[in-house]
C-alpha atoms as a PDB file:
ATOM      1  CA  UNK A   1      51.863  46.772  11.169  1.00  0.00           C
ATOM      2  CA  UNK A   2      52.674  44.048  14.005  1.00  0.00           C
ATOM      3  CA  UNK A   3      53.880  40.463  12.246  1.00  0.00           C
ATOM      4  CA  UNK A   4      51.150  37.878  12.568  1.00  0.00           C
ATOM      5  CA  UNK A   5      52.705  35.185  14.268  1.00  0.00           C
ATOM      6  CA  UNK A   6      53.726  31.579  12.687  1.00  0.00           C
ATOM      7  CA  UNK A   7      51.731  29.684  15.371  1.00  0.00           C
ATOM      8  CA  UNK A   8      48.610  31.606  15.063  1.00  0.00           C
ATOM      9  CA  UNK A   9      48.772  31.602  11.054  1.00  0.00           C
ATOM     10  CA  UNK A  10      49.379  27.272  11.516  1.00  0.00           C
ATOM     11  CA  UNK A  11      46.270  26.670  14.132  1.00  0.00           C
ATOM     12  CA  UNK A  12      44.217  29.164  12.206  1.00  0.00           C
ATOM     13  CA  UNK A  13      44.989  26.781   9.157  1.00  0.00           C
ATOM     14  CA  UNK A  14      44.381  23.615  10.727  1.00  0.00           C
ATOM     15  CA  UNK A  15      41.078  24.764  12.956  1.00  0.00           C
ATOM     16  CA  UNK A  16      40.002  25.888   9.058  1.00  0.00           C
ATOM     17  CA  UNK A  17      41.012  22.950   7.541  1.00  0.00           C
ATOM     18  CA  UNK A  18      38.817  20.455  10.666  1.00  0.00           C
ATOM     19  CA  UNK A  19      36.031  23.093  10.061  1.00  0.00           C
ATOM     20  CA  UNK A  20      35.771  22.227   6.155  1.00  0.00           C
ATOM     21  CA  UNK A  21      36.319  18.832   6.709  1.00  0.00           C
ATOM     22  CA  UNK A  22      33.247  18.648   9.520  1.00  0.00           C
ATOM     23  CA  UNK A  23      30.783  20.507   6.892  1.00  0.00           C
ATOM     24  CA  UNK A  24      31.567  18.269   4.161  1.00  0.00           C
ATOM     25  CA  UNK A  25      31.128  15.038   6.329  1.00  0.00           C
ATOM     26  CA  UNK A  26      27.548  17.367   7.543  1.00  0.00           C
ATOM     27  CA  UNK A  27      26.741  17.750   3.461  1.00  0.00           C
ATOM     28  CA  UNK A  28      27.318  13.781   2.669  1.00  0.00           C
ATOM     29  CA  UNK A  29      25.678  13.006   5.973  1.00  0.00           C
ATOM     30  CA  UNK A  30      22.449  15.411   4.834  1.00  0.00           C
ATOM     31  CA  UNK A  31      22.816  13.550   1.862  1.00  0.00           C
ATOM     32  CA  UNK A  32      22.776  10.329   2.742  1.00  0.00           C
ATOM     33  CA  UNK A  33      19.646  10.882   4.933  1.00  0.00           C
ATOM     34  CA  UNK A  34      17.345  11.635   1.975  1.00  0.00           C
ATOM     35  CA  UNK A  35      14.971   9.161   1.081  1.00  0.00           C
ATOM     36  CA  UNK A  36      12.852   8.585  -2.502  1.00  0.00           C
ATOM     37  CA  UNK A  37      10.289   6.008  -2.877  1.00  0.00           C
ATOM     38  CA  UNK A  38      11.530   5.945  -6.596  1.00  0.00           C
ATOM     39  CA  UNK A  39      14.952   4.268  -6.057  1.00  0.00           C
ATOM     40  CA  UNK A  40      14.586   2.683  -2.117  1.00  0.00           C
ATOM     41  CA  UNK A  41      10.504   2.084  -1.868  1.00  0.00           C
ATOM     42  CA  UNK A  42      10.382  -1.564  -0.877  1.00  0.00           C
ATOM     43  CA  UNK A  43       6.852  -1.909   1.008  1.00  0.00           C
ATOM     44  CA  UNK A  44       3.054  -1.857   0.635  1.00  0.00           C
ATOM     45  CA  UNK A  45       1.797   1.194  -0.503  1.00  0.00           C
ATOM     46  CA  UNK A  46      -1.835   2.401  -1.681  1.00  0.00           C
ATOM     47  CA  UNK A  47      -2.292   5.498  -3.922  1.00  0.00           C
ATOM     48  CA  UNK A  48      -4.317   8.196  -1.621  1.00  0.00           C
ATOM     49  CA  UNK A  49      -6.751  10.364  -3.508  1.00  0.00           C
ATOM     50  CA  UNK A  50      -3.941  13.228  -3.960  1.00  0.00           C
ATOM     51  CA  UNK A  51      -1.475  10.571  -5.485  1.00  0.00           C
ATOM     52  CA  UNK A  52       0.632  10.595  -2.455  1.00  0.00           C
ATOM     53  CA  UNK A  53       1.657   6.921  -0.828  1.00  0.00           C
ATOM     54  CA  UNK A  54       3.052   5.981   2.675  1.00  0.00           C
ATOM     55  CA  UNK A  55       5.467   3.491   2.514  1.00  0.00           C
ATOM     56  CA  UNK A  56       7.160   1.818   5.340  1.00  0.00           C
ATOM     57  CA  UNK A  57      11.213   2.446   6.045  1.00  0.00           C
ATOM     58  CA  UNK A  58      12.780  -0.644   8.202  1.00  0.00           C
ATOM     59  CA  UNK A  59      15.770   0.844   8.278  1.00  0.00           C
ATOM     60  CA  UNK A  60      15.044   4.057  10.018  1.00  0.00           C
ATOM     61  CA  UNK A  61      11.322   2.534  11.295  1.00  0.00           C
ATOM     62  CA  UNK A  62       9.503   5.239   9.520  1.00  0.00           C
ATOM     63  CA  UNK A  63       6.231   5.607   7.780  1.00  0.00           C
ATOM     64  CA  UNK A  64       7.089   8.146   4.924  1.00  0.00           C
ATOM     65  CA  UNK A  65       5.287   9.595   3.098  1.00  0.00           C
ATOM     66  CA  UNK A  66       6.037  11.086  -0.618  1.00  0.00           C
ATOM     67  CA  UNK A  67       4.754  12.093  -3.507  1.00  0.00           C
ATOM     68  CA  UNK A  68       6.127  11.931  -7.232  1.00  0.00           C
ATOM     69  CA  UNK A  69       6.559  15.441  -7.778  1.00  0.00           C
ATOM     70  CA  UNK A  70       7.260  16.619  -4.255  1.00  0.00           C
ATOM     71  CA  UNK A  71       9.457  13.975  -2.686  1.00  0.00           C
ATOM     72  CA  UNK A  72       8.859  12.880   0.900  1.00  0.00           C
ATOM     73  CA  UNK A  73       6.681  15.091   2.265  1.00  0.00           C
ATOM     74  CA  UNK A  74       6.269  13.698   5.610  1.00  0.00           C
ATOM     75  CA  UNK A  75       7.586  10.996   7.883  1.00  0.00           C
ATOM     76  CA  UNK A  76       6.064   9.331  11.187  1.00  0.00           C
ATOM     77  CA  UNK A  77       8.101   7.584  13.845  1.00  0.00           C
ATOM     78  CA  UNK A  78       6.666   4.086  14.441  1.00  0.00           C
ATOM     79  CA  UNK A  79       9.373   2.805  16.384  1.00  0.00           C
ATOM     80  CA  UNK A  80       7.848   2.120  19.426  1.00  0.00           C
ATOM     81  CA  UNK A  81       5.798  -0.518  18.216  1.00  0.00           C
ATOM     82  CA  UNK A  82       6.506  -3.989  19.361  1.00  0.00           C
ATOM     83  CA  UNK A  83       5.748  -5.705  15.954  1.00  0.00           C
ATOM     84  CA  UNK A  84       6.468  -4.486  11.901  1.00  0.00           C
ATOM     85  CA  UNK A  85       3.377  -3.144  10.639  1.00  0.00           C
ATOM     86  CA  UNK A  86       0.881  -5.028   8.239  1.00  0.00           C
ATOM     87  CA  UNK A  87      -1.172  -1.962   6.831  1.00  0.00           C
ATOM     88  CA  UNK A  88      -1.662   1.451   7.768  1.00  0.00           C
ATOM     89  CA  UNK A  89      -3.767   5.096   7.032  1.00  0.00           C
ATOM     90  CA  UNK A  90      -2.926   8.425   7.443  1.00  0.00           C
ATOM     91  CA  UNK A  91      -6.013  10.293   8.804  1.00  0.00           C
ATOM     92  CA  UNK A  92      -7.032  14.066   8.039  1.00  0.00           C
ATOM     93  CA  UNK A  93      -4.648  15.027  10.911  1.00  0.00           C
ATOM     94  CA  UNK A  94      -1.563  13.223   9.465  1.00  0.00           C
ATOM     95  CA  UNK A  95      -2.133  10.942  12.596  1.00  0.00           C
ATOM     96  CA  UNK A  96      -0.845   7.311  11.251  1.00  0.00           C
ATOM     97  CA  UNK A  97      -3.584   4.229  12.341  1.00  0.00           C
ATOM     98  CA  UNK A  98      -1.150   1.002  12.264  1.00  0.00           C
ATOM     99  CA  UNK A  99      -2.330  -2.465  12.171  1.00  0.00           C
ATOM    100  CA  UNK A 100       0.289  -4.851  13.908  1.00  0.00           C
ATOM    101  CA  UNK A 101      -0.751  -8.761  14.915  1.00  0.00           C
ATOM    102  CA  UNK A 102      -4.372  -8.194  16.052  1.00  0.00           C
ATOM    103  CA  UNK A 103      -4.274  -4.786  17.146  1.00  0.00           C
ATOM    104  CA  UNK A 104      -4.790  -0.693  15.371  1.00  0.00           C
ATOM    105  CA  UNK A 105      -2.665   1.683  17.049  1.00  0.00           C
ATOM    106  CA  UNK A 106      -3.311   5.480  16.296  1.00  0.00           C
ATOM    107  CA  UNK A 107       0.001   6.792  16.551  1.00  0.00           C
ATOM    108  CA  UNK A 108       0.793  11.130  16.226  1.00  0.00           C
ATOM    109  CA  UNK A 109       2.783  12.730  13.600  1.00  0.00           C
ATOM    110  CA  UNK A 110       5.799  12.470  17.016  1.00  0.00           C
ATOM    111  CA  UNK A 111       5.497   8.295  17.423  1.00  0.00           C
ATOM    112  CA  UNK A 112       3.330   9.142  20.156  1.00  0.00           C
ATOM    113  CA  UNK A 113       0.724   6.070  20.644  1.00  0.00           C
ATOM    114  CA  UNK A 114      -2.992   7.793  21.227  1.00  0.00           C
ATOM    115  CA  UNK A 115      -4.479   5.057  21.110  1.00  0.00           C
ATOM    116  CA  UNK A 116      -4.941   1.124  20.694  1.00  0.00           C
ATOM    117  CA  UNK A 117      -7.853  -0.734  19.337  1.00  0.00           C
ATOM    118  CA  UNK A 118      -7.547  -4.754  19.668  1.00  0.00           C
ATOM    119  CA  UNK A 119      -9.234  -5.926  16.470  1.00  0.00           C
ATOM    120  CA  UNK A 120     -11.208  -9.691  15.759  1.00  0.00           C
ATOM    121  CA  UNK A 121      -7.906 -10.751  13.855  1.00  0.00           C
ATOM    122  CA  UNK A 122      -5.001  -9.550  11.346  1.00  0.00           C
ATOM    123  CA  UNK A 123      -5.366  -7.346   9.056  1.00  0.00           C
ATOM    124  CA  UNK A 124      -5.423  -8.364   5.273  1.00  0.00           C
ATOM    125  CA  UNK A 125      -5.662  -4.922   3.685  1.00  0.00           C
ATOM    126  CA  UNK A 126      -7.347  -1.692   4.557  1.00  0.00           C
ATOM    127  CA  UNK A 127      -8.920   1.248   2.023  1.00  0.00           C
ATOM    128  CA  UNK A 128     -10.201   4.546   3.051  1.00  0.00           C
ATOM    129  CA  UNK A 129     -12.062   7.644   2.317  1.00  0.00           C
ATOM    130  CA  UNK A 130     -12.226  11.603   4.040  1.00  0.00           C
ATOM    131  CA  UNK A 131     -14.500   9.899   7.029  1.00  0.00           C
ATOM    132  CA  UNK A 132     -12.933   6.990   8.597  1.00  0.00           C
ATOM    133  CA  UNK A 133     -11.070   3.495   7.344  1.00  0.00           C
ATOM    134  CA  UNK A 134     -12.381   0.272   6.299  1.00  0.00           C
ATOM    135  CA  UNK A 135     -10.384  -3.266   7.138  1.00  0.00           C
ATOM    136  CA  UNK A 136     -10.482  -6.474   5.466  1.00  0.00           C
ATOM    137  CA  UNK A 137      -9.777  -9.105   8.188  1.00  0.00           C
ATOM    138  CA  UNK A 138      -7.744 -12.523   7.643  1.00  0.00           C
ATOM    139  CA  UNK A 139     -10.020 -14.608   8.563  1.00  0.00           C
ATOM    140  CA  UNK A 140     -11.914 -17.666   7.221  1.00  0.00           C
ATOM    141  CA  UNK A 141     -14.999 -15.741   5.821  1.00  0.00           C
ATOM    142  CA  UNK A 142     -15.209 -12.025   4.454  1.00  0.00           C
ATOM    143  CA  UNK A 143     -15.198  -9.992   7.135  1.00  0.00           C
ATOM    144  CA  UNK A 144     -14.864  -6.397   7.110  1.00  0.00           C
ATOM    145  CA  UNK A 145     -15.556  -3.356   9.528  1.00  0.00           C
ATOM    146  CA  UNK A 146     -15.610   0.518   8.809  1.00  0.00           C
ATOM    147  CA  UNK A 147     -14.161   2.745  11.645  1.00  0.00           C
ATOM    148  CA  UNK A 148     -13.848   6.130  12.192  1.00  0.00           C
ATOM    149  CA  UNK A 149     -10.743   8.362  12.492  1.00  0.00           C
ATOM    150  CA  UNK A 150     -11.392   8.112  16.377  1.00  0.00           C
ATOM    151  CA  UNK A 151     -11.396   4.380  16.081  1.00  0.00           C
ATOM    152  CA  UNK A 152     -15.064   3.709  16.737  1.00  0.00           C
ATOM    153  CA  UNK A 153     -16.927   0.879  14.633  1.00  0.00           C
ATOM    154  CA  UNK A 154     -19.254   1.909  11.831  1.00  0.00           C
ATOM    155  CA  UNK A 155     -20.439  -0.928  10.491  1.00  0.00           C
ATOM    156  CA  UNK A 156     -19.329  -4.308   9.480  1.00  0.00           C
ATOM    157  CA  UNK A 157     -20.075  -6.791   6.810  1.00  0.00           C
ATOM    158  CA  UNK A 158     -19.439 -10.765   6.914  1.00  0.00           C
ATOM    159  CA  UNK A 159     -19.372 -13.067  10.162  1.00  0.00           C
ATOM    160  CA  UNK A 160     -17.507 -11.480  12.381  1.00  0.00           C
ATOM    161  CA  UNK A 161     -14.291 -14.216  13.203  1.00  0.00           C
ATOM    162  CA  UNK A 162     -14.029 -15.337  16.507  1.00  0.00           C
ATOM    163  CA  UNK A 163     -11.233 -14.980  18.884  1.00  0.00           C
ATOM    164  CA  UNK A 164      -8.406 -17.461  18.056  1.00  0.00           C
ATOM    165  CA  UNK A 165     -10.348 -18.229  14.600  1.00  0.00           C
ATOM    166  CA  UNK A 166      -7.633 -17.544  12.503  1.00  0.00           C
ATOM    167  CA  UNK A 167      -7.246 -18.668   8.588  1.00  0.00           C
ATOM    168  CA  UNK A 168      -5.290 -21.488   7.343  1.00  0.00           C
ATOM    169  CA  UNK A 169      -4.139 -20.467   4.955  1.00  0.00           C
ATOM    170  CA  UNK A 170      -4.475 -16.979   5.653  1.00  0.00           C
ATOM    171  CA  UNK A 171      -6.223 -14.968   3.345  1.00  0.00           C
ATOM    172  CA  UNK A 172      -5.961 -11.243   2.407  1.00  0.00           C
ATOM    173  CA  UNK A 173      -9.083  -9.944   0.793  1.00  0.00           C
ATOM    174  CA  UNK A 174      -7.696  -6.957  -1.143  1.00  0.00           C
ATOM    175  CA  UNK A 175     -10.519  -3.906  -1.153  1.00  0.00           C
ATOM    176  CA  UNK A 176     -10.413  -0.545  -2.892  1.00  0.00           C
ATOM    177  CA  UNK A 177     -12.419   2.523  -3.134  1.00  0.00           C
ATOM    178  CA  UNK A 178     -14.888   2.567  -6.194  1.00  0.00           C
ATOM    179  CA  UNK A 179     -14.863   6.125  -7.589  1.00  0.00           C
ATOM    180  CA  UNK A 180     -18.628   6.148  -5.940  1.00  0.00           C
ATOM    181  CA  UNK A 181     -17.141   5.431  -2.741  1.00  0.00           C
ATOM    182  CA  UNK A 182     -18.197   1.776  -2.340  1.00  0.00           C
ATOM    183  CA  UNK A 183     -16.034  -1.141  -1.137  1.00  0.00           C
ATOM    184  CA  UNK A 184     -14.780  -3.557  -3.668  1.00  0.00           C
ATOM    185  CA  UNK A 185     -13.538  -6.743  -2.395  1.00  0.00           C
ATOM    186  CA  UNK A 186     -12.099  -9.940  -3.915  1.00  0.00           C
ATOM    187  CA  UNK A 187     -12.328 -13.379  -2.225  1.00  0.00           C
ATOM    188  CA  UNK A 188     -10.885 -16.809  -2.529  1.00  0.00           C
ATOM    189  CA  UNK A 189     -10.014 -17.987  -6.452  1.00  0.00           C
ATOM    190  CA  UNK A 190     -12.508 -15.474  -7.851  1.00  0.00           C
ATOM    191  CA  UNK A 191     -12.083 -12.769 -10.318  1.00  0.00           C
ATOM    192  CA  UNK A 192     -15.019 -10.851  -9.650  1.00  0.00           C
ATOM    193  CA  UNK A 193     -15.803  -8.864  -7.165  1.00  0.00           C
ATOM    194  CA  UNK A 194     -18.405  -8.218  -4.765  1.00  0.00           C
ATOM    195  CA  UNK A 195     -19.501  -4.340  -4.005  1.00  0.00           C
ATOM    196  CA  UNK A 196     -20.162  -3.212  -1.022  1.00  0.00           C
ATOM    197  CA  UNK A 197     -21.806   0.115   0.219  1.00  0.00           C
ATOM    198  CA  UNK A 198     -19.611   2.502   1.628  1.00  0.00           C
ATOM    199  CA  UNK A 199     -22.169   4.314   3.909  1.00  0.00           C
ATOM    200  CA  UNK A 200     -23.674   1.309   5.035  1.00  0.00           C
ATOM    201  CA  UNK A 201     -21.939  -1.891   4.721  1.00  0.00           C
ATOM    202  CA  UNK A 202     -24.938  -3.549   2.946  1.00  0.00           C
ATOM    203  CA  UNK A 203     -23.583  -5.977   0.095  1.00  0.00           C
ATOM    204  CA  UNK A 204     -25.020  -4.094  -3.490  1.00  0.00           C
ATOM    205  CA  UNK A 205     -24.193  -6.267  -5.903  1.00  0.00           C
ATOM    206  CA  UNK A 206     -21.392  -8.687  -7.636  1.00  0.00           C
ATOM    207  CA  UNK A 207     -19.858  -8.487 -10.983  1.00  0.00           C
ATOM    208  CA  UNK A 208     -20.387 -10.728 -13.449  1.00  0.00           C
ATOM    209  CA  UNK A 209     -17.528 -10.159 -15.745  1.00  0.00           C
ATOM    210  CA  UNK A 210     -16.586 -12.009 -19.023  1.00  0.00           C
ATOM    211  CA  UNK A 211     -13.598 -12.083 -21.302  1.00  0.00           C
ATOM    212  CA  UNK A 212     -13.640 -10.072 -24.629  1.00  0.00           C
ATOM    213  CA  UNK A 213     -14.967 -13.103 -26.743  1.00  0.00           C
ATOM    214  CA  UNK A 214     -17.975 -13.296 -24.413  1.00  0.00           C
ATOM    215  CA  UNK A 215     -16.498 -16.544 -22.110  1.00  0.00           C
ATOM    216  CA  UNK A 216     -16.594 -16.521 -18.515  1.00  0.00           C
ATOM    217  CA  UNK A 217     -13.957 -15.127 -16.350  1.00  0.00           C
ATOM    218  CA  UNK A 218     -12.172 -17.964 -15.357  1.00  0.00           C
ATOM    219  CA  UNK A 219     -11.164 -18.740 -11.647  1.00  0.00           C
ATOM    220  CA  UNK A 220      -7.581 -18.422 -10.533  1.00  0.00           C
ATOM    221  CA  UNK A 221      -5.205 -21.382  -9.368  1.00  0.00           C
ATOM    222  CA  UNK A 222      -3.064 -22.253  -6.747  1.00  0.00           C
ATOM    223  CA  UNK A 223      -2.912 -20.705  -3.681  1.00  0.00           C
ATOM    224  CA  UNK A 224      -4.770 -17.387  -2.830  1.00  0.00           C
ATOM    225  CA  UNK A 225      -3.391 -16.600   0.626  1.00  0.00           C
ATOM    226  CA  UNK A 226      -1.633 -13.620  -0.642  1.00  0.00           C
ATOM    227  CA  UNK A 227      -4.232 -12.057  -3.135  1.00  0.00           C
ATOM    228  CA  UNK A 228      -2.305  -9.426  -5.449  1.00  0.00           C
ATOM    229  CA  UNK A 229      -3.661  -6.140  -4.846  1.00  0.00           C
ATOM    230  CA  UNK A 230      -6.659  -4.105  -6.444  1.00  0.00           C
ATOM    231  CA  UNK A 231      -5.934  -0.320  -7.794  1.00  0.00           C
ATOM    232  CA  UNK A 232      -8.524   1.832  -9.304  1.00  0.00           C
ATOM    233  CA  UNK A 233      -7.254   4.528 -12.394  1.00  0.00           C
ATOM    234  CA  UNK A 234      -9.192   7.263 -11.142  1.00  0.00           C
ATOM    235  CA  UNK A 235     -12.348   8.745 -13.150  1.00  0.00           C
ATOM    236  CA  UNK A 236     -12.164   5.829 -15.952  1.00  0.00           C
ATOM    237  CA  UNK A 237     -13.967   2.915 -14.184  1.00  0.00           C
ATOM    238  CA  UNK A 238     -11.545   0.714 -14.731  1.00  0.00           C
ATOM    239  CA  UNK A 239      -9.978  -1.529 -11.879  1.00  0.00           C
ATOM    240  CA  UNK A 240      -6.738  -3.811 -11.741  1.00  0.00           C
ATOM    241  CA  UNK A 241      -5.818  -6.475  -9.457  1.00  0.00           C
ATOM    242  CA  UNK A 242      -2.527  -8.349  -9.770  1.00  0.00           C
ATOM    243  CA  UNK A 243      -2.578 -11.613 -10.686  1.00  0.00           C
ATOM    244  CA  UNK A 244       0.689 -13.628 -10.564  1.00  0.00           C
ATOM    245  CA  UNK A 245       0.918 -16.004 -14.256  1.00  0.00           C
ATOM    246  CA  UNK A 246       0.928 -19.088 -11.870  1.00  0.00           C
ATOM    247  CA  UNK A 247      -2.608 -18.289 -10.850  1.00  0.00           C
ATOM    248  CA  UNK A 248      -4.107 -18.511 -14.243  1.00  0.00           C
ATOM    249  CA  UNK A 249      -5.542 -21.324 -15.694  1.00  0.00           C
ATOM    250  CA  UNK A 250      -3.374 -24.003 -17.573  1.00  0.00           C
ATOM    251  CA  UNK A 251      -5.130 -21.971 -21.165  1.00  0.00           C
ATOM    252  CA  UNK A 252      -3.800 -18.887 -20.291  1.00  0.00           C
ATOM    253  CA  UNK A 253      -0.257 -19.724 -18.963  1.00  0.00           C
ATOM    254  CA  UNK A 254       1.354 -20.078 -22.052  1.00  0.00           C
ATOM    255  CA  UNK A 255       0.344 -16.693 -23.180  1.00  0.00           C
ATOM    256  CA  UNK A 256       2.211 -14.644 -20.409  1.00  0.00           C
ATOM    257  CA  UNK A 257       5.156 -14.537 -17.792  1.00  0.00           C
ATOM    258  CA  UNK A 258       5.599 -13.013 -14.350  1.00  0.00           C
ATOM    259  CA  UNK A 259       2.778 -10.628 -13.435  1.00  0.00           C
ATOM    260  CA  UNK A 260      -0.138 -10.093 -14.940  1.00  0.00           C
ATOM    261  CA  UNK A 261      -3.223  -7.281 -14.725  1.00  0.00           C
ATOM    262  CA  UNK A 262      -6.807  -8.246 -14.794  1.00  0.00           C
ATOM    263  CA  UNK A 263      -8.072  -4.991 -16.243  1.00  0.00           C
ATOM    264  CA  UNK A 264     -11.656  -5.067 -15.346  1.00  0.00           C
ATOM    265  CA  UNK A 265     -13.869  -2.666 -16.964  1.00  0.00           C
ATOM    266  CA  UNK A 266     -16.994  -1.784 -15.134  1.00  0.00           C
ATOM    267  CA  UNK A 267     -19.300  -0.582 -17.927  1.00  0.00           C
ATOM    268  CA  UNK A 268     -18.749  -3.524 -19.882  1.00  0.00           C
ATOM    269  CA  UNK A 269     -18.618  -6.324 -17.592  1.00  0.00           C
ATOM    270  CA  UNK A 270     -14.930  -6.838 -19.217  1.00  0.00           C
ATOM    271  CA  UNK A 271     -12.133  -8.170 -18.219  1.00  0.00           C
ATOM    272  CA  UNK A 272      -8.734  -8.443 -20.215  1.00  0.00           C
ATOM    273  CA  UNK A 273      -5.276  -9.604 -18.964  1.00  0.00           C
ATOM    274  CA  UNK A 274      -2.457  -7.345 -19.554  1.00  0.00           C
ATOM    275  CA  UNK A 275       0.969  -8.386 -19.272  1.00  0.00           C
ATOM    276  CA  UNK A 276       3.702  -6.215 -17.314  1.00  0.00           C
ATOM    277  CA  UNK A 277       7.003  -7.493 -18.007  1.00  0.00           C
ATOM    278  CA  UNK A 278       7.613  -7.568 -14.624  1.00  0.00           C
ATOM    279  CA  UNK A 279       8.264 -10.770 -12.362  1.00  0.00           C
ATOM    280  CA  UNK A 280       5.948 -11.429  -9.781  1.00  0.00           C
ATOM    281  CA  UNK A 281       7.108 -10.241  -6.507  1.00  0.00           C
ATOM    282  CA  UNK A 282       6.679  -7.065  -8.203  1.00  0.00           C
ATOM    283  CA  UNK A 283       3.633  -4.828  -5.802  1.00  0.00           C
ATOM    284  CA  UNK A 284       0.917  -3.028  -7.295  1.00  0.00           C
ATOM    285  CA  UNK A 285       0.839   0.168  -5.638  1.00  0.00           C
ATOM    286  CA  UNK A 286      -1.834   2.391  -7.978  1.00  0.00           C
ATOM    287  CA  UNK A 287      -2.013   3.761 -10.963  1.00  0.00           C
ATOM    288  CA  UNK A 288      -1.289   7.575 -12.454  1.00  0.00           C
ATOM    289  CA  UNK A 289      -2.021   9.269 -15.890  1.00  0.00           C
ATOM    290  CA  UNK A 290      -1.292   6.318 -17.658  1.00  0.00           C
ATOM    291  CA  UNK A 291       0.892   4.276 -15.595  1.00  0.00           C
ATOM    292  CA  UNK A 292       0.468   1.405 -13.385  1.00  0.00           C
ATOM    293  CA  UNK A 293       2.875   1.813 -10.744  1.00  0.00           C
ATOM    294  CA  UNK A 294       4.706  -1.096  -8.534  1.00  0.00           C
ATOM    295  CA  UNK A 295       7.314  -1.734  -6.290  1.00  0.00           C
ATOM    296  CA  UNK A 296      10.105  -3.409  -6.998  1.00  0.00           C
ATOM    297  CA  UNK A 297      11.276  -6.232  -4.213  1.00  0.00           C
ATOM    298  CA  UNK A 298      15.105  -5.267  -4.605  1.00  0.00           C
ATOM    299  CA  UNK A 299      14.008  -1.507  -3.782  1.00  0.00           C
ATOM    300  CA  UNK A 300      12.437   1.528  -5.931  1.00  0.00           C
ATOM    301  CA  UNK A 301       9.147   1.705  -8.365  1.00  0.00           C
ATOM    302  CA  UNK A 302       8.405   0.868 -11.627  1.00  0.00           C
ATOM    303  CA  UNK A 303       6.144   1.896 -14.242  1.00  0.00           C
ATOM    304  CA  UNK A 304       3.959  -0.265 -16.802  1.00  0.00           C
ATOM    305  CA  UNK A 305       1.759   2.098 -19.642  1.00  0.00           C
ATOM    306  CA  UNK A 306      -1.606   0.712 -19.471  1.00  0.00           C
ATOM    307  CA  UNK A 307      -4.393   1.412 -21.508  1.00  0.00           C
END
């Protein structure tokens, strides 16, 4: 058998030794590309009815979406936009509708824009169900509309804002999904919450809650420009909004620290305030089996056991 020569055995060596190195630096790169909401979720987030979430990436400009048992299970370029987005839906499609300054872009699952929709003013918070979207506007007096997944208006509730009627301070509304499909929506420094129909728009009725001892719900302090967020746990009638402890009223403050849940019970007219443990930039996100579930402003979610 002909010797193999020196030369050949050397660059054989080193062309296996560049090739090793280039998949490892492939693996760490693979690896360093994965994304989970549990450790690196830092945005707005609300809990769809299959207990996925779509947050928002900065860093790579991506809506992702993920779930707790399957990861991320899909991700939409939203790079092209001009402005970070406020709120945003997924429709049945996996299109992404994404509301930046005054307008609702439908963007496809490629970053492709379909679509823009210029809107009365910013959105404060959206909810939606199998049919279309409803927004909560920023704006002086409730407004909200209902669209379609093609963008078309179904119906609206409030006085509609008009154009360069902005609010000062600016004021989010947070709305949710009843389990009957109806709109909830809180407003200004109250606890309750006024229900709206989800076919129609037509206001049905308001709660009129109390605290376990039969007194009034109280109203909240300070500031309400950034309303903490509503979340429903599914199938129990039971709602929770975020309530930040320097909200409360000067009775309850001692009692608690950081952020708080109103747990509102719907059967009972009840409302009880849990506490979390958890500071308040913490995000209410939704709530799963038996956790309430937020994000955490330095990056990943937590979990508080409710009951």
């Amino acid at each position: 058998m002909n010797d193999i020569p020196e030369e050949f055995v050397r660059n054989s060596c080193i062309r296996l030794s560049l090739l090793a190195t280039l998949i490892g630096f492939s693996s760490l790169a693979l690896f360093a590309q994965t994304w989970d909401a549990a450790s690196q979720a830092r945005s707005w987030a609300k809990q769809d009815k299959d207990d996925s979430f779509t947050f928002y990436d900065p860093a790579a400009k991506l809506l992702r979406t993920w779930m707790r048992d399957g990861g991320v299970i899909g991700n939409i370029p939203i790079g092209k936009l001009d402005e970070a987005p406020d709120r945003w839906v997924l429709d049945p499609r996996n299109n992404a509708w994404v509301a930046h300054g005054t307008t609702f872009s439908q963007m496809d699952r490629t970053g492709r824009t379909i679509l823009n929709v210029k809107l009365p003013a910013e959105v404060g918070d959206v909810c939606w169900d199998a049919k279309g979207f409803v927004v909560s506007y920023r704006s002086r007096e409730p407004y909200l509309e209902k669209r379609d997944f093609k963008g078309d208006l179904v119906w609206s509730f409030g006085a509609k804002p008009a154009k360069g009627d902005g609010s000062t301070p600016p004021n989010r509304r947070p709305i949710l999904l009843d389990d009957s499909g109806n709109v909830l929506i809180a407003d200004s420094h109250a606890l309750n919450l006024s229900i709206i129909d989800g076919n129609t728009g037509k206001k049905l009725s308001e709660t009129n809650l109390h605290l376990a001892e039969g007194k009034p719900v109280p109203s909240l302090e300070g500031s309400v420009a950034e309303r903490g967020p509503l979340a429903i746990w599914p199938g129990k009638g039971i709602i929770f909004a975020a309530v930040k402890t320097s909200q409360l009223p000067a009775a309850l403050k001692a009692e608690f620290q950081g952020l708080v849940l109103a747990r509102i019970e719907f059967a009972q007219s009840r409302l009880e305030f849990l506490s979390t443990g958890l500071d308040e930039a913490h995000l209410l996100i939704g709530v799963m089996e038996s956790d309430a579930i937020f994000v955490n402003p330095r990056g990943g979610l937590m979990l508080v056991k409710i009951k």
